[in-house]
Protein backbone atom coordinates (compact mmCIF):
# COMPACT_ATOMS: atom_id res chain seq x y z
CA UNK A 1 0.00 0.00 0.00
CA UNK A 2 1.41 3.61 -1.29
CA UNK A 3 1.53 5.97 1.51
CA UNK A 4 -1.44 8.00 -0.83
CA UNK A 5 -3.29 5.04 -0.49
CA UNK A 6 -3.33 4.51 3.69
CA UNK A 7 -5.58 5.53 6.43
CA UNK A 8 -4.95 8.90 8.26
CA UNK A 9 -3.84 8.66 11.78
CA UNK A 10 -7.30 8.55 13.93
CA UNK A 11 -5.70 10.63 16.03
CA UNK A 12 -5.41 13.86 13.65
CA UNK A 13 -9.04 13.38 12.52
CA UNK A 14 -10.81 13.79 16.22
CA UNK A 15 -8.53 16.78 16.94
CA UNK A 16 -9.62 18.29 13.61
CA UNK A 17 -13.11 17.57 14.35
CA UNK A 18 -12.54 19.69 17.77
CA UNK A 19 -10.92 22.39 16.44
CA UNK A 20 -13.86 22.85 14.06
CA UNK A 21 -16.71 22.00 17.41
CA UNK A 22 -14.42 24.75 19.22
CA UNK A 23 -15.04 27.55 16.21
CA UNK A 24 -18.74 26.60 16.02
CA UNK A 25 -19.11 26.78 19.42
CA UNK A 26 -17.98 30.31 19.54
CA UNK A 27 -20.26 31.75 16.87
CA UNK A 28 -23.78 32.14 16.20
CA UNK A 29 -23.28 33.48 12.77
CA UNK A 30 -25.85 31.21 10.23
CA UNK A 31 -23.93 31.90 7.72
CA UNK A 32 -20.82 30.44 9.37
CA UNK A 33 -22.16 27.76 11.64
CA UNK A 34 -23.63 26.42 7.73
CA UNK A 35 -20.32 26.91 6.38
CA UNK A 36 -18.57 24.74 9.61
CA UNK A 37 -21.61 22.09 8.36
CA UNK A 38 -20.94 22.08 4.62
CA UNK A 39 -16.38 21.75 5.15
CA UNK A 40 -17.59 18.68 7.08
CA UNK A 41 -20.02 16.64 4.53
CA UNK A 42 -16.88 17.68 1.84
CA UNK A 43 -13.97 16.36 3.96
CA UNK A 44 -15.64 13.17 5.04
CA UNK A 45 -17.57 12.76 1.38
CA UNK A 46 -13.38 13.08 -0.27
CA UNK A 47 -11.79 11.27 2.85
CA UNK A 48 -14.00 8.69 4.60
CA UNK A 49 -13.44 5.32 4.58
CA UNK A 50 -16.13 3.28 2.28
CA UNK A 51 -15.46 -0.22 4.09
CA UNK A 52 -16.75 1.77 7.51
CA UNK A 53 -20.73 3.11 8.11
CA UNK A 54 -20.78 6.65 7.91
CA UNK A 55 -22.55 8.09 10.75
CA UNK A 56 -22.07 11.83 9.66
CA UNK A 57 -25.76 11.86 8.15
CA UNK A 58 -27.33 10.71 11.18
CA UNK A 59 -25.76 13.45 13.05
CA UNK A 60 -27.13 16.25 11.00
CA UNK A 61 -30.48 14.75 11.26
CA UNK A 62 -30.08 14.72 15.16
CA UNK A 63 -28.72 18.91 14.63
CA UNK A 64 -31.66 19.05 12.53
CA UNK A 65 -34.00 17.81 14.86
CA UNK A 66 -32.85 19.88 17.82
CA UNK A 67 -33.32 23.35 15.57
CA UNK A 68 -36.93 22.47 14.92
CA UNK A 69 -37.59 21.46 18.45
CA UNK A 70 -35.98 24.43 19.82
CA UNK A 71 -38.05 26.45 17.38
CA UNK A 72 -41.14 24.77 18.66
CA UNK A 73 -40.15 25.45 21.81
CA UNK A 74 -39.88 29.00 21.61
CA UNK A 75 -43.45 29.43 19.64
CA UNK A 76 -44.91 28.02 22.50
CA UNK A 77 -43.03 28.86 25.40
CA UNK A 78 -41.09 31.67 24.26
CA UNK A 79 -37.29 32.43 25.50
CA UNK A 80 -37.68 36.00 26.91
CA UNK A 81 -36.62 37.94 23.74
CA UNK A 82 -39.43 40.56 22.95
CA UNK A 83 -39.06 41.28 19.22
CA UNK A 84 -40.52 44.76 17.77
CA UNK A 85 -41.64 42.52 14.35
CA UNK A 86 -44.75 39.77 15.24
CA UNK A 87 -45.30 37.29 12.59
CA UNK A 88 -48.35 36.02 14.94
CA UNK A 89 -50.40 35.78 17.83
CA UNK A 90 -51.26 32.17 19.65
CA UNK A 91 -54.16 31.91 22.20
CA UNK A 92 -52.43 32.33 25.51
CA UNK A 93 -52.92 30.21 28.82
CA UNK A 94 -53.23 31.98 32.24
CA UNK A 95 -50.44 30.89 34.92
CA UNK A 96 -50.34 31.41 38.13
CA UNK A 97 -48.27 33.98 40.10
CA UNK A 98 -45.84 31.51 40.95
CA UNK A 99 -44.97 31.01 37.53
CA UNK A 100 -45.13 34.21 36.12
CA UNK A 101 -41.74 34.25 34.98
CA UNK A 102 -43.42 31.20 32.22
CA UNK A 103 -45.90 31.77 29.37
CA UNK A 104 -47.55 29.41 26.60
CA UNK A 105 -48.92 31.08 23.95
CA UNK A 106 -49.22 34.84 23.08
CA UNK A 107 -46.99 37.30 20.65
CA UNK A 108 -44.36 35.06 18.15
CA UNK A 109 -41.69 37.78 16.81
CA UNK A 110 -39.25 37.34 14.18
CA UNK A 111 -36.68 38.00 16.44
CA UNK A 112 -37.17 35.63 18.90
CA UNK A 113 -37.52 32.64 16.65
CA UNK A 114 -33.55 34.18 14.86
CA UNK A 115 -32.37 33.85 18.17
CA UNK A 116 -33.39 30.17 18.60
CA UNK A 117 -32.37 29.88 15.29
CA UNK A 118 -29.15 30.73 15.60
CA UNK A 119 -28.37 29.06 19.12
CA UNK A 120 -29.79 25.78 18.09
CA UNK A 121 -27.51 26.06 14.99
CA UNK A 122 -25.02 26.12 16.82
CA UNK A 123 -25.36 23.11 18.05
CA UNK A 124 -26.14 21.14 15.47
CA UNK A 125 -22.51 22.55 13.89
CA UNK A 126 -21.46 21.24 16.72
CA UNK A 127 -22.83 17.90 16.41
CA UNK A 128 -21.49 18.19 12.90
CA UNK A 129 -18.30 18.26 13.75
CA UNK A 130 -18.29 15.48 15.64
CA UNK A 131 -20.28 12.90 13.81
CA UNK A 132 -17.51 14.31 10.79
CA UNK A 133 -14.75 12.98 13.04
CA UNK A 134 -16.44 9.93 13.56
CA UNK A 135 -16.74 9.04 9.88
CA UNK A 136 -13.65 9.49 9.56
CA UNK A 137 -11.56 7.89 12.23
CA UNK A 138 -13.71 5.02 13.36
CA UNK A 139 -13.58 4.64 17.87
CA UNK A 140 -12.11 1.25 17.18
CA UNK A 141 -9.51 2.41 15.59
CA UNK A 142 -8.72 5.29 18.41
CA UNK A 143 -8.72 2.82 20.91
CA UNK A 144 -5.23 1.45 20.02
CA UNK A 145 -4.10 5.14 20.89
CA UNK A 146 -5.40 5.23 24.41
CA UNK A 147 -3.39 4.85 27.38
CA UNK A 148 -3.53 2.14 29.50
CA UNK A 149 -5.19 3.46 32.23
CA UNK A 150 -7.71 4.56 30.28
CA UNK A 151 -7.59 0.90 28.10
CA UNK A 152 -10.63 -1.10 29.51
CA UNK A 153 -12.92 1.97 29.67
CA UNK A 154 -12.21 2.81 26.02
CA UNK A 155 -13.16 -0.69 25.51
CA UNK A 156 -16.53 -0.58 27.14
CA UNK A 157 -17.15 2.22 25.15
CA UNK A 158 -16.33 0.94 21.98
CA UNK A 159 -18.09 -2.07 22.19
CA UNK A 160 -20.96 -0.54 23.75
CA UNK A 161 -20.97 1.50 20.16
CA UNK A 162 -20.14 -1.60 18.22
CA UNK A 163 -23.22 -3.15 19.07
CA UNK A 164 -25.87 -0.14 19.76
CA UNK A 165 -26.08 -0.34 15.34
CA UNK A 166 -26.66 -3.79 16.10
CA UNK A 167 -29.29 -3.75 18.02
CA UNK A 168 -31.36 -1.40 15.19
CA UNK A 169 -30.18 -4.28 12.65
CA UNK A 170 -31.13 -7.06 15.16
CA UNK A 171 -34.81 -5.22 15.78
CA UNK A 172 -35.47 -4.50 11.56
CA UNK A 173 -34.82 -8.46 11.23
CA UNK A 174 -36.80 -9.50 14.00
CA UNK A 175 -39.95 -7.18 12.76
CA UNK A 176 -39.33 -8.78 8.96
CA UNK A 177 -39.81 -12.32 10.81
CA UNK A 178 -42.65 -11.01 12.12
CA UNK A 179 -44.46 -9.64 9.38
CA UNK A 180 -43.48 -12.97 6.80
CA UNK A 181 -45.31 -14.81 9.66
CA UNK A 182 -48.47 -12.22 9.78
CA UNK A 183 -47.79 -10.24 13.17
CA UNK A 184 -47.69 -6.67 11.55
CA UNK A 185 -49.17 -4.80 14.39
CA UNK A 186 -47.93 -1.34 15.21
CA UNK A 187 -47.54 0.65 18.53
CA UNK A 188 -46.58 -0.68 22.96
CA UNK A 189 -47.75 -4.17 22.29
CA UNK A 190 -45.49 -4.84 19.17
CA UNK A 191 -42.78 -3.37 21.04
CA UNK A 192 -42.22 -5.34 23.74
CA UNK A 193 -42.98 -8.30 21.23
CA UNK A 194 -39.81 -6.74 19.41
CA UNK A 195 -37.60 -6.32 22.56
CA UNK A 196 -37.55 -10.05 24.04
CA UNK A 197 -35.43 -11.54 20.74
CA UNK A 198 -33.69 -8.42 20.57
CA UNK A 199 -32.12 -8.62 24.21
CA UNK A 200 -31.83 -12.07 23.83
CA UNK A 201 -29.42 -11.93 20.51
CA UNK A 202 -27.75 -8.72 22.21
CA UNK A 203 -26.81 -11.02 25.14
CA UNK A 204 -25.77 -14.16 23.15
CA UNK A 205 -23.57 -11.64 21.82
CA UNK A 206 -22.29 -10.51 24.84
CA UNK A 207 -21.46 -14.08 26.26
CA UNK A 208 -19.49 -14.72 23.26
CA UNK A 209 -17.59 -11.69 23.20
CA UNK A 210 -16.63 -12.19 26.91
CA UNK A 211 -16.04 -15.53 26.40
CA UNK A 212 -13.40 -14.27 23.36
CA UNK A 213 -11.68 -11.73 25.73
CA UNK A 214 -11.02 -13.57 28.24
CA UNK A 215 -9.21 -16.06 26.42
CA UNK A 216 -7.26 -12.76 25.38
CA UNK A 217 -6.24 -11.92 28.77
CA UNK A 218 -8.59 -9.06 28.68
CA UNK A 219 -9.02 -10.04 32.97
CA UNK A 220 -5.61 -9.92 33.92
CA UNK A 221 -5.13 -8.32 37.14
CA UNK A 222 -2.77 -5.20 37.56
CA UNK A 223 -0.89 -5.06 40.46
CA UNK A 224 -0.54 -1.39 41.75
CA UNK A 225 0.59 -0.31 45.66
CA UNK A 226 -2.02 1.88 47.43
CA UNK A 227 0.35 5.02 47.64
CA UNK A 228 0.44 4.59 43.82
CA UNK A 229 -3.21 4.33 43.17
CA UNK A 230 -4.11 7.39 45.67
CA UNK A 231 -1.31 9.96 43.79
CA UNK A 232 -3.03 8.57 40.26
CA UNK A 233 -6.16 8.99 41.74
CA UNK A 234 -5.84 12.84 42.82
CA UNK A 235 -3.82 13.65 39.87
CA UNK A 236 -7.00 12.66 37.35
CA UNK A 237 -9.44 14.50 39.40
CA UNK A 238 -7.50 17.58 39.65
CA UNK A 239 -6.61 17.49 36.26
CA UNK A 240 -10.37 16.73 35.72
CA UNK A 241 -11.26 19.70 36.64
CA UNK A 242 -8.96 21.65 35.49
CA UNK A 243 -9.85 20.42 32.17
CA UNK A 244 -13.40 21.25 32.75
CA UNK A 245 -12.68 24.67 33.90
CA UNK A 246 -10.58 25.36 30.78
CA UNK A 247 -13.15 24.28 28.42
CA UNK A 248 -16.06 26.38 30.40
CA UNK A 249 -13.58 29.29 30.09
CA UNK A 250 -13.30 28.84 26.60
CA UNK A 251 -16.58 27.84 24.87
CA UNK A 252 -18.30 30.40 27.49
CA UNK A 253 -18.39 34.01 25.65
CA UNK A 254 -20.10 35.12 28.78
CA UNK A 255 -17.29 34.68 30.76
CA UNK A 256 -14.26 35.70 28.68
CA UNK A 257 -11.42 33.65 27.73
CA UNK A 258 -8.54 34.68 30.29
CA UNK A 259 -8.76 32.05 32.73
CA UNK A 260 -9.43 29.34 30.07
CA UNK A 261 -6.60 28.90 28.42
CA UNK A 262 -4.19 28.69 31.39
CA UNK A 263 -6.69 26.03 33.21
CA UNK A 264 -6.83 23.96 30.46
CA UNK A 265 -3.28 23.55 29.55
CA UNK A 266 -2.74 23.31 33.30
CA UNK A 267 -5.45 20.41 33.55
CA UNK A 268 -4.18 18.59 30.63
CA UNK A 269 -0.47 18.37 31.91
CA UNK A 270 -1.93 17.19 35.25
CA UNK A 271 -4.38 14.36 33.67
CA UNK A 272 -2.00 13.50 31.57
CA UNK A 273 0.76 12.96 34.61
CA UNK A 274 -1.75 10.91 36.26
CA UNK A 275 -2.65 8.90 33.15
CA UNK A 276 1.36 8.55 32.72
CA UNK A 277 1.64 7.49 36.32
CA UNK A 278 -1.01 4.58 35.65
CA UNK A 279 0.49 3.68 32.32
CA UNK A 280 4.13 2.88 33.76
CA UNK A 281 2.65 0.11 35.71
CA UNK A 282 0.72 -1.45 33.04
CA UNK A 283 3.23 -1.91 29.76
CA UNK A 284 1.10 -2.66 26.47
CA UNK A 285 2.95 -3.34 22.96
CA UNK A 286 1.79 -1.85 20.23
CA UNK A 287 0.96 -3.73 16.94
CA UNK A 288 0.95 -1.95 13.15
CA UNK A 289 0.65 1.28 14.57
CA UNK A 290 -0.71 4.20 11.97
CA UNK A 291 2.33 6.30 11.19
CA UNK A 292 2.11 10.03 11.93
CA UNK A 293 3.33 12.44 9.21
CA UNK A 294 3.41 15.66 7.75
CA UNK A 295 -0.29 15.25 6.76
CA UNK A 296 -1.69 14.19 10.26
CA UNK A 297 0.57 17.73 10.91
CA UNK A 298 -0.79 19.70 8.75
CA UNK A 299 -4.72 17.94 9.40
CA UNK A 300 -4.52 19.12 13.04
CA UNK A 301 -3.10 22.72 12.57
CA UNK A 302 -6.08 23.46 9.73
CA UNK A 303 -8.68 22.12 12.55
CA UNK A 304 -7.10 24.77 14.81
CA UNK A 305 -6.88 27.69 13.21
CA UNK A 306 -10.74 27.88 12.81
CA UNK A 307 -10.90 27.56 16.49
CA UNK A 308 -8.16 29.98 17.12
CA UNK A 309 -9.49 32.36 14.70
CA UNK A 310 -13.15 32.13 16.65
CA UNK A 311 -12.25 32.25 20.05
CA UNK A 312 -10.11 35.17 19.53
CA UNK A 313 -12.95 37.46 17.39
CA UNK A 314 -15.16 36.15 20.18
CA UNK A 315 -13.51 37.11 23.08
CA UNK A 316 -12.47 40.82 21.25
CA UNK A 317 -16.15 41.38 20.20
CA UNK A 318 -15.87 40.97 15.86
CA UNK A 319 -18.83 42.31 14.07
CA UNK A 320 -20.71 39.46 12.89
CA UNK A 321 -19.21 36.90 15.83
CA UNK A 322 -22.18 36.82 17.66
CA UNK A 323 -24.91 38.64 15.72
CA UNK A 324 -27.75 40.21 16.86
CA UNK A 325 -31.21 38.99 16.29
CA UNK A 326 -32.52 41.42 13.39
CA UNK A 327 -34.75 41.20 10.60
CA UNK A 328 -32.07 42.00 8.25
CA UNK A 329 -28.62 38.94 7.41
CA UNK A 330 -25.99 39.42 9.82
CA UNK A 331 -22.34 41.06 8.80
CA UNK A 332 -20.15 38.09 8.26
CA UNK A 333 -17.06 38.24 9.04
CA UNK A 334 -14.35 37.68 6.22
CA UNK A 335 -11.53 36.54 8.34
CA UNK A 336 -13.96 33.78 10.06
CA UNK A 337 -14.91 32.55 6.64
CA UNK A 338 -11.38 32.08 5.56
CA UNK A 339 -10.39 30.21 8.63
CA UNK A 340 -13.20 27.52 8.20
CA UNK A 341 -12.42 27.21 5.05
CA UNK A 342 -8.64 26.35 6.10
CA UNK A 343 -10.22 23.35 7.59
CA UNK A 344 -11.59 22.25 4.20
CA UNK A 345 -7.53 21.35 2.97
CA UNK A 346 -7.58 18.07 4.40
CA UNK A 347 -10.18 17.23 1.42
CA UNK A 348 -7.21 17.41 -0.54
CA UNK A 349 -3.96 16.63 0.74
CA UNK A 350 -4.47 13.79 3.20
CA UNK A 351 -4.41 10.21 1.73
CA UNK A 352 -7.21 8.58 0.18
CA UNK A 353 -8.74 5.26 1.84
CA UNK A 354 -7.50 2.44 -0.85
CA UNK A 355 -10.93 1.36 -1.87
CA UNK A 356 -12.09 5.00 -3.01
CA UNK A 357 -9.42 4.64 -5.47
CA UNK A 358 -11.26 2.58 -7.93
């Protein structure tokens, strides 16, 4: 295999997929939160592997669902934004004083439902972003990557993805059954019809793959001393929240983006001390590991500069950032537009999965 024809590090692909999440998050500009969606249905349409399911689709449905719920929401409910332009009037229900602070019903203005708009865009970029790094670096793969602390939960959680697809598969066969054989009945009844085969194949599965681990050495013991488990113990939750800190500091315009930086990088050097703590007592050998080059490079650093670029013009206040809700399109800002469209590169220059080259 020709090193145009290999798999990119999974590695570069999730930190590309956060530096884009980071830049969405930090924006509630339409037209850029559409532009974060479109760069990632064109990187994982040029780059994704066509042996593995792509799950990007089924996160934009899920980003499309949440805008139209949150837009239902604030027709009936409202979100406390009291527009000068009413599209419509709905019947409204009297509350008591207790919950005065609550309506359902009454005046609908334009600008309420843009600022729903735009918030729940956001988060569907967001969810973008990372169904985009899932298509394209599958959690399998990344769990080679992980460190051995972290080893057996990275395995629950990959299997516990490995087989949620399943059960959908297992439920569409057991329903086909059902309706060759006449039972084509609809609603609770059918359902918990449905669910008894289901479980049942779900755990024949899972007694098989324990069965397969285990004779893998999957529940071998590691032996650690107590002082060493308490200092790797206080290390990860420190770091924890350091980490957690950062990240509030950071995707939280409210709050500036001073304090998040520092407590991030801070957190991360402390997790990852922990992590390296638990690691040197547990030794793991590596097998055909994914080579990192100037592409996985080059991957990473155009996922960050959209997020660079957006929490800076974010925390300094860019036209455009963080529009207002008006009846008129929001400024967009150039500079933003050219830094998500950095991320778009990797379309290009990073190697193409083998079987898309026929």
């Amino acid at each position: 295999m020709s090193a145009r024809e290999r798999l990119q590090h999974p590695a570069a692909w999730w930190l590309w997929g956060l530096g884009l999440a980071t830049a969405a998050s930090r924006t509630t500009n339409p037209m850029v939160l559409l532009l974060i969606i479109g760069v990632c249905i064109l990187v994982v349409s040029e780059r994704r592997d066509p042996s593995a399911p792509n799950p990007l689709m089924a996160f934009v449905v899920i980003g499309a669902m949440v805008v139209m719920f949150r837009l239902v929401l604030t027709v009936i409910l409202g979100n406390g934004i009291r527009g000068e332009t009413v599209l419509f009037t709905l019947p409204r229900i009297p509350l008591p004083e207790w919950a005065s602070f609550l309506r359902i019903g009454g005046r609908v203005s334009l600008e309420s439902l843009l600022y729903a708009l735009y918030d729940a865009l956001r988060l569907a970029a967001i969810l973008a972003c990372i169904g985009a790094a899932n298509a394209l670096a599958s959690p399998r793969r990344l769990l080679r990557y992980l460190p051995a602390t972290l080893y057996d939960v990275g395995t629950a959680i990959v299997v516990g993805l490995t087989f949620a697809p399943q059960l959908l598969s297992d439920a569409r066969a057991v329903r086909s059954a059902r309706a060759l054989r006449g039972h084509d009945g609809r609603g609770i009844r059918e359902l918990a019809r449905l669910a008894v085969p289901v479980l049942e194949a779900a755990f024949a599965r899972s007694l098989g793959l324990a069965a397969s681990m285990e004779s893998r050495g999957y529940g071998r013991a590691v032996r650690t001393t107590p002082r060493g488990r308490r200092t790797a113990s206080v290390l990860a939750v420190i770091g924890t929240l350091g980490v957690l800190a950062g990240l509030y500091g950071l995707l939280d315009s409210s709050v500036g983006g001073v304090l998040g930086l520092p407590l991030l990088v801070i957190g991360v050097v402390v997790a990852g001390a922990s992590l390296a703590i638990g690691a040197s007592r547990d030794g793991r050998s590596g097998h055909r590991r994914d080579p990192w080059t100037w592409t996985e490079t080059l991957t990473v650093i155009c996922g960050a500069v959209p997020g660079g670029v957006l929490v800076v013009a974010s925390a300094q206040g860019w036209t455009g950032v963080v529009p207002l809700p008006r009846a008129e399109p929001p400024p967009l800002p150039v500079l933003t537009v050219v830094a998500v469209l950095v991320a778009a590169l990797p379309a290009w220059f990073t190697p193409r999965p083998r079987r898309a080259l026929a």
